[in-house]
Structure formats: structure tokens, C-alpha cells
PDB file of N, CA and C in Angstrom:
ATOM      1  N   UNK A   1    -244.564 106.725  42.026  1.00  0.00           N
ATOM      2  CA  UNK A   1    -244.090 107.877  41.293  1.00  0.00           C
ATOM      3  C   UNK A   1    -244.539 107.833  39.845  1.00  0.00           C
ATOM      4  N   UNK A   2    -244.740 106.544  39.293  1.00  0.00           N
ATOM      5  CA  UNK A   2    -245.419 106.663  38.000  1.00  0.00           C
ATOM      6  C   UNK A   2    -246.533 106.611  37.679  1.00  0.00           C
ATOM      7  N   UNK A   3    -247.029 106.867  39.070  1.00  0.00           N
ATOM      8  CA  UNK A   3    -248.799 107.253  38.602  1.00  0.00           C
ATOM      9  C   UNK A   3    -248.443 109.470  38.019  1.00  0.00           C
ATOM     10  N   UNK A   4    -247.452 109.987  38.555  1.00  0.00           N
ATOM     11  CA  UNK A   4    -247.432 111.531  38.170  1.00  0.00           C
ATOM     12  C   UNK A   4    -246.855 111.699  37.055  1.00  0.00           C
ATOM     13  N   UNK A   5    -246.564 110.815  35.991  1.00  0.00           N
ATOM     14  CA  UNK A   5    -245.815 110.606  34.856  1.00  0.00           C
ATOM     15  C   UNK A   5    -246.738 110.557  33.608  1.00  0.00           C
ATOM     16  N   UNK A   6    -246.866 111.590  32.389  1.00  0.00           N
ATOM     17  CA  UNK A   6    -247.454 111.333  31.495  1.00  0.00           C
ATOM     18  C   UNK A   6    -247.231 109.947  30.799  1.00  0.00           C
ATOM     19  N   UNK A   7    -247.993 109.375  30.151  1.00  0.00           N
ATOM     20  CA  UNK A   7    -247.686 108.031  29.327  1.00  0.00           C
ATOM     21  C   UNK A   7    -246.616 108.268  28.675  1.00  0.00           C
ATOM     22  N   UNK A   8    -246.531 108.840  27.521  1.00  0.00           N
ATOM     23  CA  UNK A   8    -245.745 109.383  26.948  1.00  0.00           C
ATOM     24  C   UNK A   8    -243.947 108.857  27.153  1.00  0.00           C
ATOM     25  N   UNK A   9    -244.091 110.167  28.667  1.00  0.00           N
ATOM     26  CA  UNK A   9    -242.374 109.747  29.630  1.00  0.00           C
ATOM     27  C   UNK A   9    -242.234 108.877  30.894  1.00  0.00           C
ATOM     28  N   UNK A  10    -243.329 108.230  30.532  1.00  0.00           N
ATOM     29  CA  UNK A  10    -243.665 107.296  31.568  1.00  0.00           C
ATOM     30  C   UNK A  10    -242.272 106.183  31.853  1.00  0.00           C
ATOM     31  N   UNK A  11    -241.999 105.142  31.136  1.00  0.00           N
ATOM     32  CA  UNK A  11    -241.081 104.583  30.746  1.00  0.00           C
ATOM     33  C   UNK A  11    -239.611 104.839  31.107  1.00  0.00           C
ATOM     34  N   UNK A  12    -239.479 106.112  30.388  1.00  0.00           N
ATOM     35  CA  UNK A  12    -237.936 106.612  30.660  1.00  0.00           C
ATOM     36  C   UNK A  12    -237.858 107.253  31.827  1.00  0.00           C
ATOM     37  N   UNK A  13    -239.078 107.425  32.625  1.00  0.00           N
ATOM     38  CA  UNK A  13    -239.359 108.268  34.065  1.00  0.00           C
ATOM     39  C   UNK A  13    -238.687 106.986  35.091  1.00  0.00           C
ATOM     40  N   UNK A  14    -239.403 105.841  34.654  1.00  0.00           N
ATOM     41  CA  UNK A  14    -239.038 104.616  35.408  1.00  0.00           C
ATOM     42  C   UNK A  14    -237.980 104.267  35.392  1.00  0.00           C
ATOM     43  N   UNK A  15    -237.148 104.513  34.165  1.00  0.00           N
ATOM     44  CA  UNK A  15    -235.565 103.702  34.063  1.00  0.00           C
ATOM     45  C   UNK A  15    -234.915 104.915  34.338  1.00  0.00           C
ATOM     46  N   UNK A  16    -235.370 105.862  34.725  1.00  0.00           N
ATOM     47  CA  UNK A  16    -234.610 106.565  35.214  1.00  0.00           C
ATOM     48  C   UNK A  16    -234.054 106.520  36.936  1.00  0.00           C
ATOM     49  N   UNK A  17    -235.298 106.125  37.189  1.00  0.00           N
ATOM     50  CA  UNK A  17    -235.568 105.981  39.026  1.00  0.00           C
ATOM     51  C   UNK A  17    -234.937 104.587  39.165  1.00  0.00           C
ATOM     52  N   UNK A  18    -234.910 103.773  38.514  1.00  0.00           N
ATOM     53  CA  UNK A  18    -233.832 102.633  38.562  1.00  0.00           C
ATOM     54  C   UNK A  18    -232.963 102.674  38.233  1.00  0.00           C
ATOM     55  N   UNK A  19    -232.090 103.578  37.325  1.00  0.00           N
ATOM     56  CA  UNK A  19    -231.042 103.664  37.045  1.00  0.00           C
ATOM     57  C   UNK A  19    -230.054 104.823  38.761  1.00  0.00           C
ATOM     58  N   UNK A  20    -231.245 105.292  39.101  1.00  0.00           N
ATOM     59  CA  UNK A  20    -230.395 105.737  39.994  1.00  0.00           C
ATOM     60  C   UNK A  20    -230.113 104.773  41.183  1.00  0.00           C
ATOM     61  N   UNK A  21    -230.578 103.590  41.563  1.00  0.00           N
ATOM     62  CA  UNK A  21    -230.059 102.724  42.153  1.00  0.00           C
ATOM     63  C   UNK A  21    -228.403 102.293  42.182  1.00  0.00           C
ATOM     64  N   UNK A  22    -228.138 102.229  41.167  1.00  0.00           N
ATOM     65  CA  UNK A  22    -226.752 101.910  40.653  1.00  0.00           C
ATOM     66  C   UNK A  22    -226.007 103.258  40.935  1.00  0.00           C
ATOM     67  N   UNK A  23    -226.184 104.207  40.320  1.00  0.00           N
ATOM     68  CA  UNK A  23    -225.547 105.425  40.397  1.00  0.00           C
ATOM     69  C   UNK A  23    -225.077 105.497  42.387  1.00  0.00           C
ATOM     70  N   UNK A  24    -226.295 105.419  43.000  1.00  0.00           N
ATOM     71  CA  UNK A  24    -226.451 105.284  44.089  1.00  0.00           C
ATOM     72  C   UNK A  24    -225.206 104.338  44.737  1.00  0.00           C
ATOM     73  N   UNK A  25    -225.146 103.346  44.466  1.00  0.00           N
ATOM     74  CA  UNK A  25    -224.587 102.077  44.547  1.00  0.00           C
ATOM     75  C   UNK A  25    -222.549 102.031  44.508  1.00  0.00           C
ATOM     76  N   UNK A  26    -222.629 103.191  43.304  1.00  0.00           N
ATOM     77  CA  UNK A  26    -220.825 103.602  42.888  1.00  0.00           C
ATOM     78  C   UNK A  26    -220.901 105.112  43.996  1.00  0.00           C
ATOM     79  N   UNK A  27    -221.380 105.542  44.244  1.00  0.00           N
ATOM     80  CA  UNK A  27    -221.455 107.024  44.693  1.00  0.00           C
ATOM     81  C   UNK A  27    -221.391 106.235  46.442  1.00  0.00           C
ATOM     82  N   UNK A  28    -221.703 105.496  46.986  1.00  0.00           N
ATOM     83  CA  UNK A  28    -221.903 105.243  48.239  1.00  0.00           C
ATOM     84  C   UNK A  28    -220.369 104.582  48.310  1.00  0.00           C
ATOM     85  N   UNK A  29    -219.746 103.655  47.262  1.00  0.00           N
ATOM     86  CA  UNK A  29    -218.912 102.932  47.570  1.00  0.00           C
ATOM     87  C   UNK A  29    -217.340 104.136  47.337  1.00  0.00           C
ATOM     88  N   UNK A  30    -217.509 105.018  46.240  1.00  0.00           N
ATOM     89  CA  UNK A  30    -216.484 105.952  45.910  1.00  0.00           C
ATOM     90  C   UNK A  30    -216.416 106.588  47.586  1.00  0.00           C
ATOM     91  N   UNK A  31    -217.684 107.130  48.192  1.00  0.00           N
ATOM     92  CA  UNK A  31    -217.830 107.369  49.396  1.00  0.00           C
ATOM     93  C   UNK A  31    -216.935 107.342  50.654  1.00  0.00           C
ATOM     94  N   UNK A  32    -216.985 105.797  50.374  1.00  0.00           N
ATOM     95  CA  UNK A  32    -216.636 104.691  51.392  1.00  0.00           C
ATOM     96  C   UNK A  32    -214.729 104.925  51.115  1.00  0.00           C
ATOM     97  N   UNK A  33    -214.378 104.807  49.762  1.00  0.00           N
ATOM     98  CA  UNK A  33    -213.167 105.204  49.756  1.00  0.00           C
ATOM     99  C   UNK A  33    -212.102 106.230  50.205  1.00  0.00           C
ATOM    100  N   UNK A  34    -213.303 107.272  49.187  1.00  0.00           N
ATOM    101  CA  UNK A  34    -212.589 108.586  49.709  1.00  0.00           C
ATOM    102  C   UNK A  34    -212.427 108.927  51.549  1.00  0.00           C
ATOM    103  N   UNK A  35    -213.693 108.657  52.284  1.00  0.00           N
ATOM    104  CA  UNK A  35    -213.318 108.399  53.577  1.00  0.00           C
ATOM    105  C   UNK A  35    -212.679 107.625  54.110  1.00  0.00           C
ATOM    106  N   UNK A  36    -212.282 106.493  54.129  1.00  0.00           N
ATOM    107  CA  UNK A  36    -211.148 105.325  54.386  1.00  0.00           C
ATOM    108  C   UNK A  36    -209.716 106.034  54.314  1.00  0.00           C
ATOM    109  N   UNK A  37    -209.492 106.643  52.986  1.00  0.00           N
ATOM    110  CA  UNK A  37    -208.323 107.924  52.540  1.00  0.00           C
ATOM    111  C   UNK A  37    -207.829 108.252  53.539  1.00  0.00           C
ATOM    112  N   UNK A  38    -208.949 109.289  53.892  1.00  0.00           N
ATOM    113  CA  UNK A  38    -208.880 110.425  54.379  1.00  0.00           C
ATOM    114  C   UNK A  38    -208.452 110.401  55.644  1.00  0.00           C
ATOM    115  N   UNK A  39    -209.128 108.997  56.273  1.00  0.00           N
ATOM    116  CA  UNK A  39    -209.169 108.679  57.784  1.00  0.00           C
ATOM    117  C   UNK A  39    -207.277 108.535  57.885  1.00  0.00           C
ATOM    118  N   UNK A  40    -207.199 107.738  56.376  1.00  0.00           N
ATOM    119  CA  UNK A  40    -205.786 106.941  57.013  1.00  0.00           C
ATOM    120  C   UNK A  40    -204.884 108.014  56.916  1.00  0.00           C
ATOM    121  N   UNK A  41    -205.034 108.888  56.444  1.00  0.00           N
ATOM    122  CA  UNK A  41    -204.225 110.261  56.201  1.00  0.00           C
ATOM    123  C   UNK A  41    -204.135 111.235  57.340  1.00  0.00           C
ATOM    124  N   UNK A  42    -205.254 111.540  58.073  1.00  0.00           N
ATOM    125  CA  UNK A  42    -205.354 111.911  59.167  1.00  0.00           C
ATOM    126  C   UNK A  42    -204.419 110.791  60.379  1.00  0.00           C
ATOM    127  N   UNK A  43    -205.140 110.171  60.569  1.00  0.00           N
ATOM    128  CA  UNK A  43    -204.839 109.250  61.205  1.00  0.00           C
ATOM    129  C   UNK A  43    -203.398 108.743  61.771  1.00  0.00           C
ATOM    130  N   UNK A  44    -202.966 108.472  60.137  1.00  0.00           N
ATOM    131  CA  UNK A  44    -201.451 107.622  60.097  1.00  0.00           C
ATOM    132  C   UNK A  44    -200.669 106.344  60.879  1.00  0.00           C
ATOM    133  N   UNK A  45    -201.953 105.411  61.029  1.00  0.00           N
ATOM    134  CA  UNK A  45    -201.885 104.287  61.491  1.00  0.00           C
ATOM    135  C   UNK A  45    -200.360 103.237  61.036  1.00  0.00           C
ATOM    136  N   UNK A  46    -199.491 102.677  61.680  1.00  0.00           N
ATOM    137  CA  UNK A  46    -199.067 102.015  61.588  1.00  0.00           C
ATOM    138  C   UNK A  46    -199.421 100.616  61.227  1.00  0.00           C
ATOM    139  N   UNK A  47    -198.389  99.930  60.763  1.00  0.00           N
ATOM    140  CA  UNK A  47    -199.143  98.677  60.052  1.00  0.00           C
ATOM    141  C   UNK A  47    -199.176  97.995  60.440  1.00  0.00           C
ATOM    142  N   UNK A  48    -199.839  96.401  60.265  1.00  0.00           N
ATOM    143  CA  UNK A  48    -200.581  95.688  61.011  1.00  0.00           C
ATOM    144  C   UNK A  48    -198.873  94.643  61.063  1.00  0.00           C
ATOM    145  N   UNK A  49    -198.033  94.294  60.743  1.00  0.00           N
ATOM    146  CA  UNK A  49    -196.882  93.834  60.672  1.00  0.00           C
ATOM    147  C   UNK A  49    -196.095  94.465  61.840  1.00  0.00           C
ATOM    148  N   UNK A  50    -196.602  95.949  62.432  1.00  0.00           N
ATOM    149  CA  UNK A  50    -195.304  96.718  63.384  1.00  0.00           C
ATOM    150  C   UNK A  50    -196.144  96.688  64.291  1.00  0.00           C
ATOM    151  N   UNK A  51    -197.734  96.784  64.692  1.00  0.00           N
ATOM    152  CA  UNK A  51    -198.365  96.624  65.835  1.00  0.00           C
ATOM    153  C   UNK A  51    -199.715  96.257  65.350  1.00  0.00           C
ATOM    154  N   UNK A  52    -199.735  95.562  65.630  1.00  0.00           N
ATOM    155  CA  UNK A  52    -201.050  94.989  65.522  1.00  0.00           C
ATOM    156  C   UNK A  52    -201.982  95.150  65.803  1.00  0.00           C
ATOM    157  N   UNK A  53    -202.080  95.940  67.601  1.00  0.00           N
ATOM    158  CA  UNK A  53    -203.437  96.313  67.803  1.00  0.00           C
ATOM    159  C   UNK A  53    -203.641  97.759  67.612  1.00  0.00           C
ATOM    160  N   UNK A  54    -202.004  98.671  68.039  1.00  0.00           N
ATOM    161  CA  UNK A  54    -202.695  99.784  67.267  1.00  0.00           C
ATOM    162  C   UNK A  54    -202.849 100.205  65.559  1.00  0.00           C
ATOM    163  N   UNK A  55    -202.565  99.258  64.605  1.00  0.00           N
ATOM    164  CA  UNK A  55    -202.855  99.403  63.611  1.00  0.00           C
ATOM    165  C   UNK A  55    -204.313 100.247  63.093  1.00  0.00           C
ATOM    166  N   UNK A  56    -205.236  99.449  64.231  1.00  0.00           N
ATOM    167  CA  UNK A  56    -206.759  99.971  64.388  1.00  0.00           C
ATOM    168  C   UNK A  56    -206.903 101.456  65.699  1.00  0.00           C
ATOM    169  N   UNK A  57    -206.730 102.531  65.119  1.00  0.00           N
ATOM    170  CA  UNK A  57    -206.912 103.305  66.186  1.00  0.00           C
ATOM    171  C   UNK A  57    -208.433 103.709  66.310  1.00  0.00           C
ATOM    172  N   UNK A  58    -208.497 103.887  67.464  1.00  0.00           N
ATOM    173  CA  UNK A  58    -210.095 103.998  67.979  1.00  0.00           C
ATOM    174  C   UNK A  58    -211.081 104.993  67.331  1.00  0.00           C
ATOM    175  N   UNK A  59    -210.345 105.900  67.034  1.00  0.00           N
ATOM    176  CA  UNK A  59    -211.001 107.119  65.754  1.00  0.00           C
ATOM    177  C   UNK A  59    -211.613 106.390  64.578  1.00  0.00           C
ATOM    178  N   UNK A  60    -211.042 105.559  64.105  1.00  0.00           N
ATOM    179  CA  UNK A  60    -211.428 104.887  63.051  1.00  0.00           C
ATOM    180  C   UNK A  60    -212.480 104.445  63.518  1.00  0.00           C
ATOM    181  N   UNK A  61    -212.842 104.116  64.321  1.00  0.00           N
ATOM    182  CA  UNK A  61    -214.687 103.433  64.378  1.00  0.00           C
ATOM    183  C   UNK A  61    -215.678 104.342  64.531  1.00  0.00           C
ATOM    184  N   UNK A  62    -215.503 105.919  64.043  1.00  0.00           N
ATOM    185  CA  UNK A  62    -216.494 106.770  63.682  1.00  0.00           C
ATOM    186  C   UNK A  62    -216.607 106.392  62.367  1.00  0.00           C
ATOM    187  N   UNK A  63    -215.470 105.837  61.580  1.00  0.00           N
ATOM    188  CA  UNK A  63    -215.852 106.300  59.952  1.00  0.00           C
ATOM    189  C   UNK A  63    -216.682 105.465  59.363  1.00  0.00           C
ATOM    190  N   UNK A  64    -217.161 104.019  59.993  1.00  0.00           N
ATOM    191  CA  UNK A  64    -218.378 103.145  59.796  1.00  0.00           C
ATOM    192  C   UNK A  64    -219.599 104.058  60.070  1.00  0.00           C
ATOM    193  N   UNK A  65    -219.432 104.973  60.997  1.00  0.00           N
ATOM    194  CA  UNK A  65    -220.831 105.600  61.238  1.00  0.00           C
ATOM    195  C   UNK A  65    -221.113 106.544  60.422  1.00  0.00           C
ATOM    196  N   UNK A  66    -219.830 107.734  59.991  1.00  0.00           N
ATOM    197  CA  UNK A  66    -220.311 108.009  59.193  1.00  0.00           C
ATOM    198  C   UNK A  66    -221.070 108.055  57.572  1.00  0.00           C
ATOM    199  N   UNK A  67    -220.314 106.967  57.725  1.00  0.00           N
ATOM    200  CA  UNK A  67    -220.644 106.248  56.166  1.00  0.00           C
ATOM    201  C   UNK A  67    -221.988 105.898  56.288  1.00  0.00           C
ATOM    202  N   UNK A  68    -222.442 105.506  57.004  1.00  0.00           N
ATOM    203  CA  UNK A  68    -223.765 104.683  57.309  1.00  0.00           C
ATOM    204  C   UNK A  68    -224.832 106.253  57.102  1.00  0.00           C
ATOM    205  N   UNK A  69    -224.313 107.085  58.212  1.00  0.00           N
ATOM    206  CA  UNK A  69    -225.365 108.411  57.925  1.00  0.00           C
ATOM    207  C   UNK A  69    -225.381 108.758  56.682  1.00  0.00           C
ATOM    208  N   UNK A  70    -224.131 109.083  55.911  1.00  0.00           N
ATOM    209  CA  UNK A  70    -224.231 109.738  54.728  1.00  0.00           C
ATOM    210  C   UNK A  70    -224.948 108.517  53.558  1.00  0.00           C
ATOM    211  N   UNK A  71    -225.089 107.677  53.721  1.00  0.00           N
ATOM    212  CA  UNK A  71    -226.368 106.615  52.941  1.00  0.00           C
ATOM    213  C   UNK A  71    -227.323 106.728  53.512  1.00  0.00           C
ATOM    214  N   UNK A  72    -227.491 107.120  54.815  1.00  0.00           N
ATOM    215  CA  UNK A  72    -228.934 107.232  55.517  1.00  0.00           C
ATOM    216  C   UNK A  72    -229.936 108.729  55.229  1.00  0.00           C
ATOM    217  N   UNK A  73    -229.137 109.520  54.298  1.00  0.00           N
ATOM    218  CA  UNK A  73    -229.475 110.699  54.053  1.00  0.00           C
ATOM    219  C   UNK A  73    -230.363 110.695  52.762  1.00  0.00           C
ATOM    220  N   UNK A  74    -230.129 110.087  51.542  1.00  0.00           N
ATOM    221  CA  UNK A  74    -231.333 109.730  50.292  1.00  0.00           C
ATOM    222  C   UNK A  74    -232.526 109.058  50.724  1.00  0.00           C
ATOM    223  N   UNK A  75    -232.530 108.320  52.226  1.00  0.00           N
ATOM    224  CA  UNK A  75    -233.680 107.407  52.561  1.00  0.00           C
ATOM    225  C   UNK A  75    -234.539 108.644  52.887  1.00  0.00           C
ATOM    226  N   UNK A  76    -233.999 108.849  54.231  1.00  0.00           N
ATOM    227  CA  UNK A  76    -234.565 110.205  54.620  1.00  0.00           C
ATOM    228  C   UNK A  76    -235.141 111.244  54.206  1.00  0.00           C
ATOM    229  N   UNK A  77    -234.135 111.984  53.180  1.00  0.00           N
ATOM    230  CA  UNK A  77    -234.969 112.670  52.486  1.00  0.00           C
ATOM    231  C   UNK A  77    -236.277 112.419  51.370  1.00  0.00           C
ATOM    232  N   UNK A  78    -236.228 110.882  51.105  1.00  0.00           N
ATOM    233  CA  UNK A  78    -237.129 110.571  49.959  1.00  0.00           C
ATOM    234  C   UNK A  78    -238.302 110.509  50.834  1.00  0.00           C
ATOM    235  N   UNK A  79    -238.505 109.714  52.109  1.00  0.00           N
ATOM    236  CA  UNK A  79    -239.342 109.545  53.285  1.00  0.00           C
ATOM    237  C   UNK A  79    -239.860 110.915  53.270  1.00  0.00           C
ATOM    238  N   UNK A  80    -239.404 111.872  53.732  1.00  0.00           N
ATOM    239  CA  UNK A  80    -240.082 112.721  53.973  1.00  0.00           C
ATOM    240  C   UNK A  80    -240.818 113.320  52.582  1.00  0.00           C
ATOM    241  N   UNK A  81    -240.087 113.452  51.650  1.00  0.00           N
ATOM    242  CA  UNK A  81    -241.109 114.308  50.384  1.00  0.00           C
ATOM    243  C   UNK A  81    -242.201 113.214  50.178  1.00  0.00           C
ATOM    244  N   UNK A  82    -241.776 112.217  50.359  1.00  0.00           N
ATOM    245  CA  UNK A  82    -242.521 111.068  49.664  1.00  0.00           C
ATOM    246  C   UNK A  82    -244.327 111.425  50.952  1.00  0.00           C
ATOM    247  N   UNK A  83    -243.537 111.740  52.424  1.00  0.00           N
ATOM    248  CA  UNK A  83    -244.730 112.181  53.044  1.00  0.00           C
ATOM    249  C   UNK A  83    -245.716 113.335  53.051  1.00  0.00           C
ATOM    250  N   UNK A  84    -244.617 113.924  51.723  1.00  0.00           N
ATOM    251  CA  UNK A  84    -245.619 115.584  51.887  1.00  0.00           C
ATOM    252  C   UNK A  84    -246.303 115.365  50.460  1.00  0.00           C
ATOM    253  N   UNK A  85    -246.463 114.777  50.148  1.00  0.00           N
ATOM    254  CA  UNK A  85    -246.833 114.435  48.508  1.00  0.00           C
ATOM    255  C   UNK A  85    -247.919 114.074  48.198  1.00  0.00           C
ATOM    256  N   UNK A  86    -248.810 114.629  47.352  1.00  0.00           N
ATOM    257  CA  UNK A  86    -250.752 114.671  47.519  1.00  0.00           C
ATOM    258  C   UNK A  86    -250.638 112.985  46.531  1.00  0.00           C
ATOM    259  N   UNK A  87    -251.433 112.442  47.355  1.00  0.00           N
ATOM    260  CA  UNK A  87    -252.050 111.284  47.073  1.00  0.00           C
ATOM    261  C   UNK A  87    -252.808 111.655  45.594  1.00  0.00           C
ATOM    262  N   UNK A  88    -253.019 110.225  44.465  1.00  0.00           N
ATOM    263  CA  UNK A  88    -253.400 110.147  43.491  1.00  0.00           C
ATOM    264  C   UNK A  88    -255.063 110.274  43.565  1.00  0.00           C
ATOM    265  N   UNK A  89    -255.480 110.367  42.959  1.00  0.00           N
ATOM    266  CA  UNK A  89    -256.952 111.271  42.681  1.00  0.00           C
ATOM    267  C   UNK A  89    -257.404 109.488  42.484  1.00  0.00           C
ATOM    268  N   UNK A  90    -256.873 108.526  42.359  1.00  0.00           N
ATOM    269  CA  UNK A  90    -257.107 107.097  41.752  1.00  0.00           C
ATOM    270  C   UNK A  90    -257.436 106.829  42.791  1.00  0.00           C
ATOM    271  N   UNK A  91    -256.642 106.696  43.773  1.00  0.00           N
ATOM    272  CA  UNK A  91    -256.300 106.329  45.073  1.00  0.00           C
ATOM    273  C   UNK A  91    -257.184 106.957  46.113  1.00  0.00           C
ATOM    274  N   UNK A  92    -257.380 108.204  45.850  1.00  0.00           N
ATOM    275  CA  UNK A  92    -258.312 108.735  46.927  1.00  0.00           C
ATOM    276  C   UNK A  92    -259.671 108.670  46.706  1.00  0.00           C
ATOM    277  N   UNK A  93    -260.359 108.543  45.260  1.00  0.00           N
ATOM    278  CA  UNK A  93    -260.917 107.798  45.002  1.00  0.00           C
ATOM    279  C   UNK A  93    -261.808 106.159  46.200  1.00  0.00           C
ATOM    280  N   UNK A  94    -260.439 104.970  45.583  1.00  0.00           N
ATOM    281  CA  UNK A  94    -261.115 104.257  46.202  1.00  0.00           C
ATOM    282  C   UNK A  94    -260.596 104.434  47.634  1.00  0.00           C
ATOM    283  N   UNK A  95    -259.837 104.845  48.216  1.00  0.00           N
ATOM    284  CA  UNK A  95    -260.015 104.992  49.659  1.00  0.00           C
ATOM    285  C   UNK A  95    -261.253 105.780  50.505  1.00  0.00           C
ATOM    286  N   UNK A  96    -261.713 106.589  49.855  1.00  0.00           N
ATOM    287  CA  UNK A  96    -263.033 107.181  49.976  1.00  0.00           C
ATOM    288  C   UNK A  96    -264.190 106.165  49.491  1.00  0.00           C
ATOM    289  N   UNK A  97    -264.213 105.342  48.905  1.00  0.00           N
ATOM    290  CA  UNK A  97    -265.237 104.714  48.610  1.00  0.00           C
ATOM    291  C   UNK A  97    -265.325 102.956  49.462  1.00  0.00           C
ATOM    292  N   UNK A  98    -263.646 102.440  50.232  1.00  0.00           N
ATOM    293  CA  UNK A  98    -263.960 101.594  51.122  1.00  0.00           C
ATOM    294  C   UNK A  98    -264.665 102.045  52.460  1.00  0.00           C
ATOM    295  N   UNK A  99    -264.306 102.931  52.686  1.00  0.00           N
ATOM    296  CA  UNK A  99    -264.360 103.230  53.840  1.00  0.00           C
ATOM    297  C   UNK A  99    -265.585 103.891  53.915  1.00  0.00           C
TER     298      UNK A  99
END
């Protein structure tokens, strides 16, 4: 991505694309909360002190999956733009000239 970056904003282009790692990182885990919430709210599981095995009701083992999709959705979409995206003039260059 920082070959499409003037020199200039080159730099802050980069700490920007790393800074969204982290952002990434609180946003997946706030995620993870707010669904956990939500589940137990729906849900209304009894506690692990009054029954033990249904404490865990079986509904609850969608909300690992969904969590997993909704992080599987920034991969995805970067994959794909990242596949529609014209190759560097650098690059095509020497790939035209090994071959």
C-alpha cells in the first residue's frame, strides 16, 4: 500500500495502517463483550452454583461463531480490494522483464 503513497504522506499513511491494528484489536474485543451481554440477556442462564450443566445453554455456542465471522469480515474485504487493485508500474515492470 505504500508504494500508492506520495513521499511526502508516506509515513503517516503507514502509521496509520498500523495504527489500525490496535483500533482493530479494542473494536473486536468491545465486540466480543457486547455479544456475551446480549447472549446472557437473551438467554438468562442460570448459574454455575444452581446447575452446572445448564449454566451453558446450547445457543450459546453460536456466539463463538459469530464473533469469529464478524473478525472474518476486515480480512475478507481487504482480500478482495486488495485483488481488484492495479499492480505497481515497478512491479509490472520487472515481472515483464523475468519472464
Amino acid at each position: 500500500m505504500s508504494e500508492y503513497a506520495n513521499k511526502k504522506t508516506r509515513g503517516a499513511f503507514i502509521a496509520a495502517v498500523f495504527a489500525m491494528q490496535g483500533f482493530g484489536i479494542l473494536a473486536g474485543g468491545i465486540f466480543g463483550m457486547i455479544m456475551s451481554a446480549a447472549f446472557e440477556a437473551i438467554l438468562k442462564p442460570p448459574t454455575y452454583e444452581v446447575d452446572p450443566i445448564g449454566s451453558t445453554p446450547p445457543e450459546a455456542d453460536y456466539l463463538w461463531r459469530i464473533i469469529v465471522m464478524f473478525g472474518a469480515l476486515p480480512a475478507m474485504l481487504t482480500f478482495y480490494s486488495r485483488s481488484k487493485m492495479p499492480e505497481t508500474a515497478r512491479y509490472t515492470a520487472l515481472s515483464w522483464r523475468i519472464t
